[in-house]
N, C-alpha and C. Protein backbone atom coordinates (compact mmCIF):
# COMPACT_ATOMS: atom_id res chain seq x y z
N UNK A 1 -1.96 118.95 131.01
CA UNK A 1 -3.38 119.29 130.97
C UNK A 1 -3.94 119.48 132.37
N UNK A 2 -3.43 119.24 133.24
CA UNK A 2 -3.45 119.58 134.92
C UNK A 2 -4.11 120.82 134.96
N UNK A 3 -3.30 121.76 134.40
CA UNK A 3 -3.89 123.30 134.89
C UNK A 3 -5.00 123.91 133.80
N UNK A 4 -5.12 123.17 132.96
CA UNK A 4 -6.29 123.39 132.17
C UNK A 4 -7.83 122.72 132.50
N UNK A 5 -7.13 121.79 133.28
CA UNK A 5 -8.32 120.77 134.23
C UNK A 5 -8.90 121.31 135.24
N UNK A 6 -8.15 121.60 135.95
CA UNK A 6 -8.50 122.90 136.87
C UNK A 6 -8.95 124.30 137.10
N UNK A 7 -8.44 124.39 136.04
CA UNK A 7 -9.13 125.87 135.29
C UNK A 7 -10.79 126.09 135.24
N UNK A 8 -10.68 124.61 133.99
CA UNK A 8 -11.93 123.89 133.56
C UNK A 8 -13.07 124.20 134.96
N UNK A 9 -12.84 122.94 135.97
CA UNK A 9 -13.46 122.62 136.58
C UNK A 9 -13.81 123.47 137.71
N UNK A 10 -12.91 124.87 137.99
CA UNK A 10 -12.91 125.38 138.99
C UNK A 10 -13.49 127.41 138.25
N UNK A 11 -13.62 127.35 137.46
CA UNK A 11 -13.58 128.54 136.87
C UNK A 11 -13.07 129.74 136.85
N UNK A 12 -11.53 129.32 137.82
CA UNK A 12 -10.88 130.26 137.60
C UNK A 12 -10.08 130.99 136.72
N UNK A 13 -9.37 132.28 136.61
CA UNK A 13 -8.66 132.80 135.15
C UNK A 13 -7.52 132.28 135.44
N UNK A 14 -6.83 131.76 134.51
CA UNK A 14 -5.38 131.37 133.76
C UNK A 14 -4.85 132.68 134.08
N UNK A 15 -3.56 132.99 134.53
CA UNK A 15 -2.66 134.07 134.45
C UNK A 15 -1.37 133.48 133.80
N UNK A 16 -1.04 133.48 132.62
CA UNK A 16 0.35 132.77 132.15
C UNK A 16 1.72 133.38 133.10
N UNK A 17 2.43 132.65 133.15
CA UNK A 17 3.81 132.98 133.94
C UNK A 17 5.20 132.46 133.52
N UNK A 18 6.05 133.10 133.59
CA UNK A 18 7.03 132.65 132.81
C UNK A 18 8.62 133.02 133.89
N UNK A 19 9.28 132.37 134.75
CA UNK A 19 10.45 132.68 135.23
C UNK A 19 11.71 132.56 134.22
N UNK A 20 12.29 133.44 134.43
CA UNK A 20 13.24 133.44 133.26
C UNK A 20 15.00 133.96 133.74
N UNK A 21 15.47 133.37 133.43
CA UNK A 21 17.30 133.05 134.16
C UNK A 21 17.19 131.87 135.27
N UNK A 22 16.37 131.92 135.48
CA UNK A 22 17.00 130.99 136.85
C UNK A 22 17.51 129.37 137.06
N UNK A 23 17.60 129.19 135.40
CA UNK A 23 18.70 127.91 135.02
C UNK A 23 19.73 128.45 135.00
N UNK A 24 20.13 129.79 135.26
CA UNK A 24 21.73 130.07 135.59
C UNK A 24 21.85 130.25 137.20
N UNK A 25 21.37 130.37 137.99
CA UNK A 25 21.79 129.66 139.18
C UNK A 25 22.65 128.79 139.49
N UNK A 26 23.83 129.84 140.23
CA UNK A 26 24.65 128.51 140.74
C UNK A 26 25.24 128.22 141.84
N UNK A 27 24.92 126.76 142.07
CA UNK A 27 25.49 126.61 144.04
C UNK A 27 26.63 126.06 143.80
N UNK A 28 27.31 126.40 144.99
CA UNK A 28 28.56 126.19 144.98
C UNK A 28 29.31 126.87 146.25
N UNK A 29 31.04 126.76 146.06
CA UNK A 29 31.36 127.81 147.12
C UNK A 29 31.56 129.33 147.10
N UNK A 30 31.39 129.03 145.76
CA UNK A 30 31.11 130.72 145.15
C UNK A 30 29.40 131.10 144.66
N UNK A 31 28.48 131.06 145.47
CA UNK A 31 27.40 130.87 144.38
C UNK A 31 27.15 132.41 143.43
N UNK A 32 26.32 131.71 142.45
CA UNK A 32 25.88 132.91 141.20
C UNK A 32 24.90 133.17 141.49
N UNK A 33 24.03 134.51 141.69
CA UNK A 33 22.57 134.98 141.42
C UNK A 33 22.67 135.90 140.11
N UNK A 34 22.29 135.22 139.10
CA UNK A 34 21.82 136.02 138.00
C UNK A 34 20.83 136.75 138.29
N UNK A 35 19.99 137.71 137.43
CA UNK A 35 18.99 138.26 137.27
C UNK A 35 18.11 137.66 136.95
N UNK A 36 17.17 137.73 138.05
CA UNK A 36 16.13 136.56 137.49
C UNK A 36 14.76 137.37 137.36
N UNK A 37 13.94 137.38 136.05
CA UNK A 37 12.23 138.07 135.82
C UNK A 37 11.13 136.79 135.73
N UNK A 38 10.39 137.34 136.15
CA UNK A 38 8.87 136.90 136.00
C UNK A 38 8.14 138.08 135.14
N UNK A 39 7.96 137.06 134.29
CA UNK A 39 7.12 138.05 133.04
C UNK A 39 5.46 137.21 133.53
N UNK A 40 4.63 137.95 133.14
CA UNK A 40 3.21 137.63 133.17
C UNK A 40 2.31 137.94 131.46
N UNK A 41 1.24 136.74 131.51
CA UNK A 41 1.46 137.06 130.60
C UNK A 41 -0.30 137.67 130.36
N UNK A 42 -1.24 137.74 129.09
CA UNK A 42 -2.86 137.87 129.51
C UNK A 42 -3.55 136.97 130.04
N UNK A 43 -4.31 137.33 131.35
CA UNK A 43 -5.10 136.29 131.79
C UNK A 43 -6.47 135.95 130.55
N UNK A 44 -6.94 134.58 131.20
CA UNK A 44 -7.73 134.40 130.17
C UNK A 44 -8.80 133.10 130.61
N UNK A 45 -10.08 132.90 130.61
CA UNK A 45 -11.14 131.75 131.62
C UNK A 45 -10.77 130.36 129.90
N UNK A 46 -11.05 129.22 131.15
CA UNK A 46 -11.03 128.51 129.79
C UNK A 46 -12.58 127.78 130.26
N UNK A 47 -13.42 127.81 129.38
CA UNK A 47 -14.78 127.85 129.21
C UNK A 47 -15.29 126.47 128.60
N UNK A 48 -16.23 125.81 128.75
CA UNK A 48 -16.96 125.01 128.29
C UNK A 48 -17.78 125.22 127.08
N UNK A 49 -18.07 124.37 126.27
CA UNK A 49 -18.56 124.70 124.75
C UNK A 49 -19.21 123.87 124.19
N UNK A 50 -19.30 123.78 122.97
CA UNK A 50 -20.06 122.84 122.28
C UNK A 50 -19.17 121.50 122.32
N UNK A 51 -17.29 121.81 122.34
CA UNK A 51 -16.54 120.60 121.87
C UNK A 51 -16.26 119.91 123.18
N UNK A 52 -15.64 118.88 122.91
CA UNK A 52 -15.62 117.69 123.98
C UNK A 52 -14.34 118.56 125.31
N UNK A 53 -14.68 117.95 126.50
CA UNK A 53 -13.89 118.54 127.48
C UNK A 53 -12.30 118.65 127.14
N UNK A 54 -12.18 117.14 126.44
CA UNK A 54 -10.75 116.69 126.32
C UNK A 54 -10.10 117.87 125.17
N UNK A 55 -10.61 118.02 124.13
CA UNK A 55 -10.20 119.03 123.46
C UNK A 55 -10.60 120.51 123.71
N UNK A 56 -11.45 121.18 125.00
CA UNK A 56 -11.39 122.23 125.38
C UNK A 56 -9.85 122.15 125.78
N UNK A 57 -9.50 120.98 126.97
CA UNK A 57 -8.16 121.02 127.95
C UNK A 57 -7.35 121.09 127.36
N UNK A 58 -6.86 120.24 125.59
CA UNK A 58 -5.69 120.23 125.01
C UNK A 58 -5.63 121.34 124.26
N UNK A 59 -6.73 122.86 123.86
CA UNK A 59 -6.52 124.00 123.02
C UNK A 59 -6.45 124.82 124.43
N UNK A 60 -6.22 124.24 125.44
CA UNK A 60 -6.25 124.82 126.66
C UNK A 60 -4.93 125.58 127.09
N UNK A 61 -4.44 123.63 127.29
CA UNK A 61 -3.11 123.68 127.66
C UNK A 61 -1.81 124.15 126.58
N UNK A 62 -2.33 124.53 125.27
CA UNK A 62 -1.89 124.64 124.12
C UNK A 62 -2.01 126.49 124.30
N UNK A 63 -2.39 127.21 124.31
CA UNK A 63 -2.82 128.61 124.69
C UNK A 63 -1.32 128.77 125.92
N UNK A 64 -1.71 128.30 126.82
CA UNK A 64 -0.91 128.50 127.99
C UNK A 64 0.21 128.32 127.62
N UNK A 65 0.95 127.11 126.63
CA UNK A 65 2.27 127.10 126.73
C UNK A 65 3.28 128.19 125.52
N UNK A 66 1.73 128.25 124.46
CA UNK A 66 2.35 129.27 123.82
C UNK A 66 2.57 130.94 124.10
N UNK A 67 1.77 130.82 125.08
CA UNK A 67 1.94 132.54 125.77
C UNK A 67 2.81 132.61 126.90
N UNK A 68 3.63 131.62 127.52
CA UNK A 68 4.51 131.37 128.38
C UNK A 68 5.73 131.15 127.53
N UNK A 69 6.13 130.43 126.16
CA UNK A 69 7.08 130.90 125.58
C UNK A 69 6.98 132.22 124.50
N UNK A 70 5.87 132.53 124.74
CA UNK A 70 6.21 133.96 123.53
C UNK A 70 6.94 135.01 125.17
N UNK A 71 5.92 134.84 126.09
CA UNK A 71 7.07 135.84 127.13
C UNK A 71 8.28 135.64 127.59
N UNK A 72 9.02 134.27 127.40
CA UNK A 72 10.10 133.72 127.53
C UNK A 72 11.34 134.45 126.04
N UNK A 73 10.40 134.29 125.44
CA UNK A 73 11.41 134.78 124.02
C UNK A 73 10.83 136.49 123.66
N UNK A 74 10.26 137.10 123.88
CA UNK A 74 10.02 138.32 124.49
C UNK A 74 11.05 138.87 125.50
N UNK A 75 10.93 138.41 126.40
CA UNK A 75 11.92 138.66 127.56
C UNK A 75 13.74 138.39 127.19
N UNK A 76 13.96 137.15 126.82
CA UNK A 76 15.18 136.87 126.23
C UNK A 76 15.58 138.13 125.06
N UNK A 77 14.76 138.54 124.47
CA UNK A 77 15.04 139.02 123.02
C UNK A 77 15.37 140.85 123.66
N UNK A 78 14.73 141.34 124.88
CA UNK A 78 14.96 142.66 125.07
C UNK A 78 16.15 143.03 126.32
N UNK A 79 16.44 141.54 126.73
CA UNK A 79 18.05 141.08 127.16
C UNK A 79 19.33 141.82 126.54
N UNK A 80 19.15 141.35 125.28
CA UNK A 80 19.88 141.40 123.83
C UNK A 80 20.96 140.26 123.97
């Protein structure tokens, strides 16, 4: 809820972000660079309302993580 707190309090837009491969990275004496993307996803303000702060932050932080795995499985899925 960090970046929904901040969001909150600072009024800036959310840009979702999503890095994707770069748990295949590998060090070593051979190292691996996979292909690694940054997908982005819609920005979006998270706003103050009638409901309590705590549940603005948790439909907050709830928004953000589902548009960071829909571009994660978006991205994975046109991989093949």
């Amino acid at each position: 809820m960090g970046s929904a707190l901040i969001a909150l309090k600072s009024g800036a837009v959310v840009l979702p972000a999503a890095v994707i491969g770069s748990n295949k990275v590998i060090k070593g004496v051979l190292p691996r660079f996979p292909q690694i993307t940054v997908a982005f996803g819609r920005p979006f303000k998270v706003e103050e309302d009638e409901k309590d702060k705590k549940v603005i932050m948790e439909e907050a932080t709830v928004m953000m993580m589902r548009s960071i795995d829909s571009l994660i499985v978006k991205e994975e899925g046109s991989r093949g």
